[in-house]
C-alpha atoms as a PDB file:
ATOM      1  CA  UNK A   1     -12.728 -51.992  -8.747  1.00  0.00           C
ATOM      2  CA  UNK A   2      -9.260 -52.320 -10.298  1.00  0.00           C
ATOM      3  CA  UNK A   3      -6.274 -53.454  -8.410  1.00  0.00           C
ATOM      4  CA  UNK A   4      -4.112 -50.544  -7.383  1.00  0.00           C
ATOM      5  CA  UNK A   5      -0.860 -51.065  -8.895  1.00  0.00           C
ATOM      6  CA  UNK A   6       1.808 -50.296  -6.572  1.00  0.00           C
ATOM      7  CA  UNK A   7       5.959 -49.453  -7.737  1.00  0.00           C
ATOM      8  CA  UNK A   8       8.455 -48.343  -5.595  1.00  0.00           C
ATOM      9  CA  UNK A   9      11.608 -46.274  -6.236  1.00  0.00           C
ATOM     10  CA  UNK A  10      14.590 -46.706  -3.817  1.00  0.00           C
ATOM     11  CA  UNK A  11      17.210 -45.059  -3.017  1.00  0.00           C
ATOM     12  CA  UNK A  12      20.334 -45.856  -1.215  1.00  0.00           C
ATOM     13  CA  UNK A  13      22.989 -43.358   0.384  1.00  0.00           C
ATOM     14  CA  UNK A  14      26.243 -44.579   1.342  1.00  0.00           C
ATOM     15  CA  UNK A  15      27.577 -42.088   3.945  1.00  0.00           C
ATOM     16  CA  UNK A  16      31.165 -41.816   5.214  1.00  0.00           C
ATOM     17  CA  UNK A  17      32.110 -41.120   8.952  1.00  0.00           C
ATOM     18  CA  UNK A  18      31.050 -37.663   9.488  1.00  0.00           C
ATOM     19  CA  UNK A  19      27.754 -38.362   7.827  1.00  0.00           C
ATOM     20  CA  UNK A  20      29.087 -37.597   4.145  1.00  0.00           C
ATOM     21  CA  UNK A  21      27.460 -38.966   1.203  1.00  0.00           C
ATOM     22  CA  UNK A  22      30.273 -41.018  -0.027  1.00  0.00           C
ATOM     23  CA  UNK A  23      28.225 -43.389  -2.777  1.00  0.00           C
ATOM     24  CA  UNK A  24      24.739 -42.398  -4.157  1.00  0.00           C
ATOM     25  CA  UNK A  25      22.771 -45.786  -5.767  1.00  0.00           C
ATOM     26  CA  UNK A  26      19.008 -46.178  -6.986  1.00  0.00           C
ATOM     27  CA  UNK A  27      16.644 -48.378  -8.436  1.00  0.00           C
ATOM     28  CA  UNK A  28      13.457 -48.461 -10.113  1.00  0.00           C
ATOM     29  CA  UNK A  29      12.483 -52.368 -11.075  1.00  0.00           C
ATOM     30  CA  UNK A  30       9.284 -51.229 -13.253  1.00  0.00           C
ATOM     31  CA  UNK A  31      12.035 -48.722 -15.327  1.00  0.00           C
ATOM     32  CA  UNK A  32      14.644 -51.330 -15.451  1.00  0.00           C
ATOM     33  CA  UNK A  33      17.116 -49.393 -13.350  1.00  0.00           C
ATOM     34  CA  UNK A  34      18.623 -51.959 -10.442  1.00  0.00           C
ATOM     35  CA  UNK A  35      21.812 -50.444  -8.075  1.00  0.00           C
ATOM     36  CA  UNK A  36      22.562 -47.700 -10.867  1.00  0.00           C
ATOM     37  CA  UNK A  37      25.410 -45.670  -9.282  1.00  0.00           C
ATOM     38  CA  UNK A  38      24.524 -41.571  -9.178  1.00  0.00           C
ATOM     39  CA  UNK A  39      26.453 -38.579  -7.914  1.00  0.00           C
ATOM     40  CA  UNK A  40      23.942 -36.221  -7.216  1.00  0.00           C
ATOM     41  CA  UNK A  41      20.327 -36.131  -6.559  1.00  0.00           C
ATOM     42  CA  UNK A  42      17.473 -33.701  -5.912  1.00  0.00           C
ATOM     43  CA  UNK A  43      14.018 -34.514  -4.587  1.00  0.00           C
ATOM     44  CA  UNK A  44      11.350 -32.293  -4.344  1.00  0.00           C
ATOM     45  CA  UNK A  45       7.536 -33.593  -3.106  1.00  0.00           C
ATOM     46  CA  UNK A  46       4.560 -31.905  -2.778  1.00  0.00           C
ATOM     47  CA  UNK A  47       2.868 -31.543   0.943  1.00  0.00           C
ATOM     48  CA  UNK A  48      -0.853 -30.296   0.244  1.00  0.00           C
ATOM     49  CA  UNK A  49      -1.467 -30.200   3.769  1.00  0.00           C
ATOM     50  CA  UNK A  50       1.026 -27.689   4.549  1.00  0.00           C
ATOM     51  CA  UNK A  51       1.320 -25.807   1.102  1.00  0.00           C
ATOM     52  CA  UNK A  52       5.220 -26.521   0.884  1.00  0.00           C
ATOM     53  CA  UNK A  53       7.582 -28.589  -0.600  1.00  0.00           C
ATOM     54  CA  UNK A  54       9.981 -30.301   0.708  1.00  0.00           C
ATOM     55  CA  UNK A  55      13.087 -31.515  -0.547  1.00  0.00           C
ATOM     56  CA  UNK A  56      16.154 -33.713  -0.007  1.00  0.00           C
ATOM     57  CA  UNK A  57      19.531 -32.981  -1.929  1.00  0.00           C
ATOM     58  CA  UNK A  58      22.241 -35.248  -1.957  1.00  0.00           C
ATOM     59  CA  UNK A  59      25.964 -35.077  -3.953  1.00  0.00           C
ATOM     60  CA  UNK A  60      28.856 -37.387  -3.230  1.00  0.00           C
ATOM     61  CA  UNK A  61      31.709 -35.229  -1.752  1.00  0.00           C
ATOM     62  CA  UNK A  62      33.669 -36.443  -4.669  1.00  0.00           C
ATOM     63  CA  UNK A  63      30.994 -34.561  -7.718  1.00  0.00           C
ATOM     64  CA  UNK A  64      33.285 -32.347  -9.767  1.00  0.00           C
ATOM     65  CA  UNK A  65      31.956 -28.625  -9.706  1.00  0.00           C
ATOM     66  CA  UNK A  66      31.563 -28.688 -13.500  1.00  0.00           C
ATOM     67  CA  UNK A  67      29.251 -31.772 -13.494  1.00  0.00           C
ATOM     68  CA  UNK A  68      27.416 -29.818 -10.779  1.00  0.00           C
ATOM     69  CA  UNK A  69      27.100 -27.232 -12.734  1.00  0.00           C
ATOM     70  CA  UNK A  70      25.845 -29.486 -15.857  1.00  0.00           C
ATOM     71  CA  UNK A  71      23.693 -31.214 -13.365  1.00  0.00           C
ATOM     72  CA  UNK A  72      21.769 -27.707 -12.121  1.00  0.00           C
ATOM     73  CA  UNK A  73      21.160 -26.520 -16.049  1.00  0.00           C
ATOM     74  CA  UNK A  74      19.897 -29.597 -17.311  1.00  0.00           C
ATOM     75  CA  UNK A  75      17.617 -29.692 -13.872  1.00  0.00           C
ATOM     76  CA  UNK A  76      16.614 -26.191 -14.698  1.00  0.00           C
ATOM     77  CA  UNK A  77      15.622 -27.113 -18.619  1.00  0.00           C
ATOM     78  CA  UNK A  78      13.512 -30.375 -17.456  1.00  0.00           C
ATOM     79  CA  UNK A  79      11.691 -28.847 -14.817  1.00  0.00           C
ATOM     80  CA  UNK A  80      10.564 -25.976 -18.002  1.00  0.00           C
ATOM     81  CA  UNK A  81       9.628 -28.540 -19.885  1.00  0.00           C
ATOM     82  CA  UNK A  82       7.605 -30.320 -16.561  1.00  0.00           C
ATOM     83  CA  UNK A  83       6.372 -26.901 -16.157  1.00  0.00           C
ATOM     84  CA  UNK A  84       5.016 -26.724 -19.628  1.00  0.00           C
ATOM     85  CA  UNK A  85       3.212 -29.774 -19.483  1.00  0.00           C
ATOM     86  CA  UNK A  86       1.635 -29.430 -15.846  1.00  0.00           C
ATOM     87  CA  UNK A  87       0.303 -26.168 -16.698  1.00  0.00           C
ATOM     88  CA  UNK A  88       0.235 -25.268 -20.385  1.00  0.00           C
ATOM     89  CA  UNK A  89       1.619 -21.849 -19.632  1.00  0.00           C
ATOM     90  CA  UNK A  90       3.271 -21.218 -22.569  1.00  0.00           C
ATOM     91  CA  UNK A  91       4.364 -17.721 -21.472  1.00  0.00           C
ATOM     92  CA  UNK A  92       5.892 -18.745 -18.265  1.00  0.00           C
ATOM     93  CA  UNK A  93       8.059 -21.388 -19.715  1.00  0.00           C
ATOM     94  CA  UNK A  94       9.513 -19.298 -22.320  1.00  0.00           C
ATOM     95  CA  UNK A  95      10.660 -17.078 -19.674  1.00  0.00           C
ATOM     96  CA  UNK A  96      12.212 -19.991 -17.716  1.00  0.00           C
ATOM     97  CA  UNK A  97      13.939 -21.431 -21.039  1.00  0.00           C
ATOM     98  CA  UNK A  98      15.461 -17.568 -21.301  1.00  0.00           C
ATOM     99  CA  UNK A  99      16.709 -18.274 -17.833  1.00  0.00           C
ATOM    100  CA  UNK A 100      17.973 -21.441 -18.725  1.00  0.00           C
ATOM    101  CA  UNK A 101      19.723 -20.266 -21.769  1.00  0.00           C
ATOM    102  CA  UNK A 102      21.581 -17.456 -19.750  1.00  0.00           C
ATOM    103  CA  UNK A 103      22.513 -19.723 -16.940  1.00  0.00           C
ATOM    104  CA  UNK A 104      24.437 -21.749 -19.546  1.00  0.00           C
ATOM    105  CA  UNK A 105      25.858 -18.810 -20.731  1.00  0.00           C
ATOM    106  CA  UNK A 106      26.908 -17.024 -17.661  1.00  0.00           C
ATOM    107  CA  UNK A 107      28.202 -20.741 -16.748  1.00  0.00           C
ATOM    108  CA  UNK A 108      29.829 -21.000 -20.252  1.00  0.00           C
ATOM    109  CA  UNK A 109      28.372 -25.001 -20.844  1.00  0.00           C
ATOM    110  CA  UNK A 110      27.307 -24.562 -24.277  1.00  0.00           C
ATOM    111  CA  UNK A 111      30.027 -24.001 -26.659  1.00  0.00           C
END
């Protein structure tokens, strides 16, 4: 049997007195990435068990609302294109892409 390779993704959260993220940092050694600075972050996992996900969402207090904004449609277009590839449904990811294309228009990002 093969060795299980193991790599580990960290995250670290710098919070201010009243529990505020105040500084947002990860790292990823096997993607290069060591102590890059963030200001936002959204985590979703998977529990089988329970049939749920669960999720952690993080922003420094000092994210402007229009990278926010940014931030949400360009989550919105990657997880269409995750969706695609997880489950080939074509039909279903055009509709999210409409969704995507209206948020950014409602949101007036593309110019």
């Amino acid at each position: 049997m093969a060795k299980l390779h193991t790599s580990e993704i960290t995250l670290r959260v710098g919070l201010d007195e009243n529990q505020v993220p105040e500084k947002l940092n990860w790292s990823a050694q096997d993607g290069g990435i060591s102590n890059q600075e963030a200001k936002a972050m959204l985590l979703s996992v998977w529990d089988s068990k329970n049939q749920e996900s669960l999720k952690i969402d993080l922003w420094t207090k000092d994210m402007p609302v229009d990278e926010m904004k940014m931030f949400f449609h360009q989550t919105l277009v990657s997880l269409s294109d995750t969706f695609m590839k997880a489950t080939q449904d074509e039909k279903m990811t055009a509709t999210m892409k409409d969704f995507c294309d209206y948020f950014a228009e409602k949101l007036e990002l593309k110019k």
